[in-house]
C-alpha atoms as a PDB file:
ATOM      1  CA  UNK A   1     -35.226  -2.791  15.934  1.00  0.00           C
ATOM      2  CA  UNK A   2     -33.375  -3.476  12.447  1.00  0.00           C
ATOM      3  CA  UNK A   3     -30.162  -5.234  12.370  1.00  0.00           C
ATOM      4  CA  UNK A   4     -28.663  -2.291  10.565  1.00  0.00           C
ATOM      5  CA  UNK A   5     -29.366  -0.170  13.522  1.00  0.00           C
ATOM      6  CA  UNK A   6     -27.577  -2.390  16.244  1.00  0.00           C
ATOM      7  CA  UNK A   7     -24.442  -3.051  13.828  1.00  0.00           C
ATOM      8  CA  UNK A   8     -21.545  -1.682  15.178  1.00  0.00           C
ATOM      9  CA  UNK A   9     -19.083   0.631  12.955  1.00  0.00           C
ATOM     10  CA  UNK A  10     -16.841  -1.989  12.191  1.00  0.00           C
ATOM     11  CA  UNK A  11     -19.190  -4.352  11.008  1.00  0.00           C
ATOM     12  CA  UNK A  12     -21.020  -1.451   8.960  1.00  0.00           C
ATOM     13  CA  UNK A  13     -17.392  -0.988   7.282  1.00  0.00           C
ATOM     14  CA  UNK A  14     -16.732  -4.540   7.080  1.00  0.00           C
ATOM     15  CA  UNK A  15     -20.469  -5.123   5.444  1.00  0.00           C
ATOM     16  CA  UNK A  16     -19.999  -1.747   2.786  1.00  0.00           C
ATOM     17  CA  UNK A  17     -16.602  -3.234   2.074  1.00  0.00           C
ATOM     18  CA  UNK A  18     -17.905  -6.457   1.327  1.00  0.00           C
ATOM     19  CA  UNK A  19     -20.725  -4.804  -1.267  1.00  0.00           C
ATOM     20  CA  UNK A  20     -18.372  -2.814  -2.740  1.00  0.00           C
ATOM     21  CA  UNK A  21     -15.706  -5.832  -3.619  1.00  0.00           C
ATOM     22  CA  UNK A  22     -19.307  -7.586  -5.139  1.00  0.00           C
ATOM     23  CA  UNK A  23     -20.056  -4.543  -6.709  1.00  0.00           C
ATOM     24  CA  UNK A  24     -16.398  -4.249  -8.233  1.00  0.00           C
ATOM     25  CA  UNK A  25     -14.375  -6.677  -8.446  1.00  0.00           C
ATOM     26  CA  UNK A  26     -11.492  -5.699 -10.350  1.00  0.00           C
ATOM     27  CA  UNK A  27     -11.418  -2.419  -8.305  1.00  0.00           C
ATOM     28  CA  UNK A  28      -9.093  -3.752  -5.489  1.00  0.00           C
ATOM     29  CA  UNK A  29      -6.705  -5.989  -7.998  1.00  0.00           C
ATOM     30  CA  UNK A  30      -6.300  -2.269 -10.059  1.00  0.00           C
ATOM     31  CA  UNK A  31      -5.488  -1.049  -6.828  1.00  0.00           C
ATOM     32  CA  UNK A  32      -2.961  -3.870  -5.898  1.00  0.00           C
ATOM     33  CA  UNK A  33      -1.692  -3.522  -8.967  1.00  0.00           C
ATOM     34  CA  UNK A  34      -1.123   0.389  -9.431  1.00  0.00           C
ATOM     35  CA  UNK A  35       0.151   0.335  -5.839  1.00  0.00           C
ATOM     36  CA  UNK A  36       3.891   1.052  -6.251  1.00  0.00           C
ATOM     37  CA  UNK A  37       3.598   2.999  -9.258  1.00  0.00           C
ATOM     38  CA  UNK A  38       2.796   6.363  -6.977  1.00  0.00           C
ATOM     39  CA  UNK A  39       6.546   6.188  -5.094  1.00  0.00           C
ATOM     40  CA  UNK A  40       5.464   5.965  -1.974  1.00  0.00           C
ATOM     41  CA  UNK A  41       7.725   4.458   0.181  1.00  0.00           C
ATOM     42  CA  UNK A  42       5.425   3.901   3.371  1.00  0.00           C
ATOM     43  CA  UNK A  43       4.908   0.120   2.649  1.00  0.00           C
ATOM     44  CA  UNK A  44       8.537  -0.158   3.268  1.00  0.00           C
ATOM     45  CA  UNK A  45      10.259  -0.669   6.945  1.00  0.00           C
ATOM     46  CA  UNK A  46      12.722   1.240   8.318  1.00  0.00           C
ATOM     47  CA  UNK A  47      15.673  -1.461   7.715  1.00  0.00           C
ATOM     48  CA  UNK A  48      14.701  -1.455   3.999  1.00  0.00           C
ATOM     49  CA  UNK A  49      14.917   2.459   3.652  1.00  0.00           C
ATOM     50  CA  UNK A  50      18.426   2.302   5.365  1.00  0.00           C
ATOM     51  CA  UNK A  51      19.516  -0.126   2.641  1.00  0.00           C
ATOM     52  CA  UNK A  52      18.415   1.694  -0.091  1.00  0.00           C
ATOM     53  CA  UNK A  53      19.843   5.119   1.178  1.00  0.00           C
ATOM     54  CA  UNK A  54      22.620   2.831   1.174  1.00  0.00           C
ATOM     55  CA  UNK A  55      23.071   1.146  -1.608  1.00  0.00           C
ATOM     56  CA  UNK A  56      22.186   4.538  -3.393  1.00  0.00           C
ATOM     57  CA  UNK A  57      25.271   5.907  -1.553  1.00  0.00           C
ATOM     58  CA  UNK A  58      27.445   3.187  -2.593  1.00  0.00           C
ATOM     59  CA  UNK A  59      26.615   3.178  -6.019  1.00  0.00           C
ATOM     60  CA  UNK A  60      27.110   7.060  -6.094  1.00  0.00           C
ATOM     61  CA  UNK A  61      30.778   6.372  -4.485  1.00  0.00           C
ATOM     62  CA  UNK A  62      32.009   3.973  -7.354  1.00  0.00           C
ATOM     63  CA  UNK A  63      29.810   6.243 -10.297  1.00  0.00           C
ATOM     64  CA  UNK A  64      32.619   9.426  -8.659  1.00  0.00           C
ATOM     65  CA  UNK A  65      35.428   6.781  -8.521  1.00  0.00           C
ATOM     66  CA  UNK A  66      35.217   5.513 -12.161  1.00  0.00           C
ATOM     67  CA  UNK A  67      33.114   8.536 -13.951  1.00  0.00           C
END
């Protein structure tokens, strides 16, 4: 039998992962990099959404206070 054949899926993942970061280097930095730009918010925890909601709401009180 080949080796390919008794690989299990995670090391077939793990080994087309591997050939595609040789393959592309700057693929995953672009990706890294162009992350955050999308808005997506599911890299943040739950105590970091309640303090932006927050400080959103805070700084919404003083712009109606002063404004």
């Amino acid at each position: 039998m080949d080796s390919k054949e008794k690989e299990t899926p995670e090391e077939k993942r793990e080994r087309l992962r591997q050939s595609e970061l040789k393959n592309n280097p700057t693929g995953s930095l672009n990706d890294g990099v162009n992350r955050g730009v999308g808005g997506n918010l599911t890299g943040m925890s739950w105590k970091e959404i309640v303090v932006l909601v927050l400080v959103l709401f805070i700084g919404y009180i003083v712009y109606k206070l002063f404004f």
